[in-house]
N, C-alpha and C. Protein backbone atom coordinates (compact mmCIF):
# COMPACT_ATOMS: atom_id res chain seq x y z
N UNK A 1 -3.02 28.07 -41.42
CA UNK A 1 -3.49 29.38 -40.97
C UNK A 1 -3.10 30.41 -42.02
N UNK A 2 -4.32 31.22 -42.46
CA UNK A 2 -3.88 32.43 -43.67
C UNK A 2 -3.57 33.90 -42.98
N UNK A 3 -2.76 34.25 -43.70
CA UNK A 3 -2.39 35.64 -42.93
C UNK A 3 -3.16 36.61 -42.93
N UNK A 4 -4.07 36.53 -42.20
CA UNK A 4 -5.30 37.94 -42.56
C UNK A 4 -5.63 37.74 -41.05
N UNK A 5 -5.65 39.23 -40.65
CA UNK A 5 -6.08 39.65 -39.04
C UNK A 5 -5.86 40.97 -39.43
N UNK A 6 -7.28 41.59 -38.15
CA UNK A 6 -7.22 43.12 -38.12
C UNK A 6 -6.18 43.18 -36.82
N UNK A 7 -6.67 44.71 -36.45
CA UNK A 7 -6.49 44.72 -34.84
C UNK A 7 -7.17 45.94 -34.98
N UNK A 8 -8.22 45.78 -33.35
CA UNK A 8 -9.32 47.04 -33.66
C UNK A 8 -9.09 47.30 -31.59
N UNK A 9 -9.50 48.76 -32.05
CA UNK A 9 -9.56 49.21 -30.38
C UNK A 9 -10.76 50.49 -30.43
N UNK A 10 -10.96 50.52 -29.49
CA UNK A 10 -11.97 51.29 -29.23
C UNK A 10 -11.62 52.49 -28.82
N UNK A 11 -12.28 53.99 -29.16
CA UNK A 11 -11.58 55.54 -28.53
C UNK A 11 -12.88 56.07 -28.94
N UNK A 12 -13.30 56.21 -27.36
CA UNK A 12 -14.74 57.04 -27.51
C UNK A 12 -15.71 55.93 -28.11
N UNK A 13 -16.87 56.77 -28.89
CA UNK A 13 -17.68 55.92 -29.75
C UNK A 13 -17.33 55.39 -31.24
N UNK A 14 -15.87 56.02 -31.25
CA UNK A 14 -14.99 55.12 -32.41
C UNK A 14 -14.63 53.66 -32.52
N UNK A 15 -14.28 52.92 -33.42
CA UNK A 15 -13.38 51.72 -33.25
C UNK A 15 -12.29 51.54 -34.19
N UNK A 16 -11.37 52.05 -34.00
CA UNK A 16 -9.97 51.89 -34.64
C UNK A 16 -9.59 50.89 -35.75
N UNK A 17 -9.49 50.35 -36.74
CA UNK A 17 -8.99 49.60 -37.33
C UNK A 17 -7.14 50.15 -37.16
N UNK A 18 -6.65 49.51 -36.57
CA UNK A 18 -4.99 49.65 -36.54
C UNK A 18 -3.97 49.03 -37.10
N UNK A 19 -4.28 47.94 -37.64
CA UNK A 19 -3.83 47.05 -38.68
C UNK A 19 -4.77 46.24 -39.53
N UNK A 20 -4.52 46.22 -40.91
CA UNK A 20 -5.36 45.41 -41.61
C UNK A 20 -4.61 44.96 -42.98
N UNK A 21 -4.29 43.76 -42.87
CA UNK A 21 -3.16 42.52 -43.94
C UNK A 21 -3.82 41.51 -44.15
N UNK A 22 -4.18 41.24 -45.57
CA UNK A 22 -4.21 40.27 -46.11
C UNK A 22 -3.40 39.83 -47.23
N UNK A 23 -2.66 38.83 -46.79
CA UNK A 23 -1.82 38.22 -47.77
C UNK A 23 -1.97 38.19 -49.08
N UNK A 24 -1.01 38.46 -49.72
CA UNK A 24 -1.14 38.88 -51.44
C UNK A 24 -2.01 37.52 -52.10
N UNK A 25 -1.55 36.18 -51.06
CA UNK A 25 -2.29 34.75 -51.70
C UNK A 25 -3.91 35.31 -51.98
N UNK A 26 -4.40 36.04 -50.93
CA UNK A 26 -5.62 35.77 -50.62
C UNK A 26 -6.63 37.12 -51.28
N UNK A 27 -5.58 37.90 -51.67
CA UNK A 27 -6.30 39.09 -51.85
C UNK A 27 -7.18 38.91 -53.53
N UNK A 28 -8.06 39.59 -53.63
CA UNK A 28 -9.08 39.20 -54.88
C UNK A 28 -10.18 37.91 -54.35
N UNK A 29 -10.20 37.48 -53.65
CA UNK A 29 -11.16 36.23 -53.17
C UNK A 29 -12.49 36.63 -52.44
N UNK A 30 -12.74 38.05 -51.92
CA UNK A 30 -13.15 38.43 -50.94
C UNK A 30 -13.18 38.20 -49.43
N UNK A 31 -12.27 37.83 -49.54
CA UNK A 31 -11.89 37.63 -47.46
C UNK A 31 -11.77 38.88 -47.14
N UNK A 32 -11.49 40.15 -47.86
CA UNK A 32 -11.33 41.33 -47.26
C UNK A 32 -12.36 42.28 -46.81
N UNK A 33 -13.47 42.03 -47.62
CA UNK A 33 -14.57 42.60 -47.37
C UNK A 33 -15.07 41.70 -46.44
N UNK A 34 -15.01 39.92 -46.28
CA UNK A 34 -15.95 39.47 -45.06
C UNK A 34 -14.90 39.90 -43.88
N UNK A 35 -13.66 40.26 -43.79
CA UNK A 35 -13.08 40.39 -42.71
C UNK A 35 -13.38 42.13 -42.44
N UNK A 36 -13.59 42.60 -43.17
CA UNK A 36 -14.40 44.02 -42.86
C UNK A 36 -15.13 44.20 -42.23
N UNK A 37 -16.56 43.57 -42.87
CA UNK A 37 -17.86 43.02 -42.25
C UNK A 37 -17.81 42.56 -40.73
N UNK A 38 -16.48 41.53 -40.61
CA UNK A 38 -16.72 41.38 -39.39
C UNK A 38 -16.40 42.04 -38.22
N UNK A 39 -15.48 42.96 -38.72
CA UNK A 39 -14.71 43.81 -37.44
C UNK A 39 -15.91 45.02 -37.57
N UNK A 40 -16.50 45.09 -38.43
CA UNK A 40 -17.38 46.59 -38.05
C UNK A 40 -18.81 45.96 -37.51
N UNK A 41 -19.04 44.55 -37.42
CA UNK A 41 -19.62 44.18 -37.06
C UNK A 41 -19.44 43.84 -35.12
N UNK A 42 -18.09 43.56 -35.50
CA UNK A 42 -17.57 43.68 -33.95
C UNK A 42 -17.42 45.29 -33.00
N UNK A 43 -17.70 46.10 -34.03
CA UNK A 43 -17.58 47.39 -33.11
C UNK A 43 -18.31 47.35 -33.05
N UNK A 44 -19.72 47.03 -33.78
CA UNK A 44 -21.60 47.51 -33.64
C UNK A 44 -21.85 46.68 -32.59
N UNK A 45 -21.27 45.78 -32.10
CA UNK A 45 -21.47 44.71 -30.94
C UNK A 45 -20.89 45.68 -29.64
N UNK A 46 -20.46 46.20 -29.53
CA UNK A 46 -19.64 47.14 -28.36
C UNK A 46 -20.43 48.38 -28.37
N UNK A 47 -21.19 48.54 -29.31
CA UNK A 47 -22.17 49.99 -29.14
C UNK A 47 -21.66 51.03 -29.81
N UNK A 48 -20.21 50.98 -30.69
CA UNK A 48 -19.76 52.10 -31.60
C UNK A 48 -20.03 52.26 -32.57
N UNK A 49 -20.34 53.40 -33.22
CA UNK A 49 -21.49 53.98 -34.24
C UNK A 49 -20.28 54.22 -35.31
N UNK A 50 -19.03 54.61 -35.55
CA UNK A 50 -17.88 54.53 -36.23
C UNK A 50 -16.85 53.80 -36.18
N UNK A 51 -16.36 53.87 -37.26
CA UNK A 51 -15.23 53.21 -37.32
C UNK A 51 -14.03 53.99 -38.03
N UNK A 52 -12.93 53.83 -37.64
CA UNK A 52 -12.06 54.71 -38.59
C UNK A 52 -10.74 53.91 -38.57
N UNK A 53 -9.87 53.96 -40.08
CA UNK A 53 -8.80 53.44 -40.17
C UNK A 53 -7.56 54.48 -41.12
N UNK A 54 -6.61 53.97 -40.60
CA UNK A 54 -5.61 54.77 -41.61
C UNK A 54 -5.14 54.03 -42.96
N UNK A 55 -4.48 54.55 -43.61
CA UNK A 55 -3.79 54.16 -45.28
C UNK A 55 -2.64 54.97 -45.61
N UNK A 56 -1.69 54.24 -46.04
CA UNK A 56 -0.70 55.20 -46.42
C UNK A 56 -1.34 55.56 -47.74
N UNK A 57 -0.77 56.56 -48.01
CA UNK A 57 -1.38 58.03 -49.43
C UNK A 57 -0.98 56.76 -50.73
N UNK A 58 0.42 56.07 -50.39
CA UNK A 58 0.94 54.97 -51.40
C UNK A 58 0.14 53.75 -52.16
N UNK A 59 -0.80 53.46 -51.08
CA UNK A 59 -1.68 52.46 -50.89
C UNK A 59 -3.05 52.76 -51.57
N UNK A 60 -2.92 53.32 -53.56
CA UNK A 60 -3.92 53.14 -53.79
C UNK A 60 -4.93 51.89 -53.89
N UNK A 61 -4.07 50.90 -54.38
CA UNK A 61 -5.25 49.55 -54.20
C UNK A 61 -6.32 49.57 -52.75
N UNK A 62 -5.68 49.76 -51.74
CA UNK A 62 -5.84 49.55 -49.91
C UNK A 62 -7.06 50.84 -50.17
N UNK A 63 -6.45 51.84 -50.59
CA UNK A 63 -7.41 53.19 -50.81
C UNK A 63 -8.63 52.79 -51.25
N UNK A 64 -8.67 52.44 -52.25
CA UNK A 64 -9.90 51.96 -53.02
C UNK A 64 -10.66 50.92 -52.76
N UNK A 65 -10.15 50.11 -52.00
CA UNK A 65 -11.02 49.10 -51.61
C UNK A 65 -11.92 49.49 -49.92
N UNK A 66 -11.28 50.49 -49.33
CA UNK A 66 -11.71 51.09 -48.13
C UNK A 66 -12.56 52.23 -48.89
N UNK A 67 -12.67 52.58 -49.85
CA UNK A 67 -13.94 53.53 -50.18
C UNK A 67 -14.69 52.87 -50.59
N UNK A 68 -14.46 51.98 -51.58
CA UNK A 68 -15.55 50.99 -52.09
C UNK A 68 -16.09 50.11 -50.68
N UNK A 69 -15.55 50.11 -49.93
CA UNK A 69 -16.31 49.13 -48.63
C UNK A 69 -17.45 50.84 -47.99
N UNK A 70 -17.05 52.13 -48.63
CA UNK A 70 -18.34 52.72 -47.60
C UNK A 70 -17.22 53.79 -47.29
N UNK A 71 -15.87 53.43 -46.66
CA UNK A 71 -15.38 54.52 -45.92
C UNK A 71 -14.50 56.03 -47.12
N UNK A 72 -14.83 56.91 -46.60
CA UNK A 72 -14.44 58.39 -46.52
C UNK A 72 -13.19 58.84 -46.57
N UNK A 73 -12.65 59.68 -47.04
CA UNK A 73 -11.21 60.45 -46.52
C UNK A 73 -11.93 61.14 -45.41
N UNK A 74 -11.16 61.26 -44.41
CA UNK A 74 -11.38 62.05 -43.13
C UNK A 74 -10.19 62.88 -42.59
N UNK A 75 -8.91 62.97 -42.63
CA UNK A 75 -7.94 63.75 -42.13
C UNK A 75 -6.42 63.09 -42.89
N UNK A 76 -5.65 64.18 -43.01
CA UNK A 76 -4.46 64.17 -43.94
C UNK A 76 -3.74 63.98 -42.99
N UNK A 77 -2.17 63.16 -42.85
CA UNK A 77 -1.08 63.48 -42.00
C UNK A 77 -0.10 63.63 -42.84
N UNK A 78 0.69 65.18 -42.45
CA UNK A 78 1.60 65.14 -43.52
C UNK A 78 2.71 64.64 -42.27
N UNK A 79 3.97 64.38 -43.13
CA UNK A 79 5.42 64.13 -42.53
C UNK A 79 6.51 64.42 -43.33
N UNK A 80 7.57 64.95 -42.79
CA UNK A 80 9.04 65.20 -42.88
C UNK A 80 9.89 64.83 -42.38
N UNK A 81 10.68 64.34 -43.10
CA UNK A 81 11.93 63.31 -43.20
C UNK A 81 13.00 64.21 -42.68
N UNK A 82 13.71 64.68 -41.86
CA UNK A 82 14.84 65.26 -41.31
C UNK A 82 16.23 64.67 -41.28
């Protein structure tokens, strides 16, 4: 078994991507884009017209491969460390 799983939920006519890991083995092969494909394929099956996921700001590789799949910057979260 390879370590690659989303986890997707639904909010409104959204569908969440809430986790998304693929093992360093596997990454460059394209399992990431068919495992893309399939979860936005799994929200279009439920009737949701979006999809939205987060990235840490750190995560340029993760960054770039979620724009190159189509998706957008959509909202900033800043945070402070206290």
């Amino acid at each position: 078994m390879s370590e690659i799983w989303a986890l997707i939920r639904a909010s409104s006519a959204t569908g969440v991507v809430t986790d998304f890991v693929v093992a360093e083995s596997h990454r460059g092969t394209g399992v990431a884009s068919e495992l893309m494909r399939q979860a936005e394929d799994f929200c279009q099956s439920l009737g949701l017209s979006t999809v939205k996921l987060s990235v840490l700001h750190a995560k340029s590789v993760a960054r770039g491969f979620y724009e190159k799949s189509g998706y957008l910057p959509y909202e900033a979260v800043y945070r402070k460390v206290l």
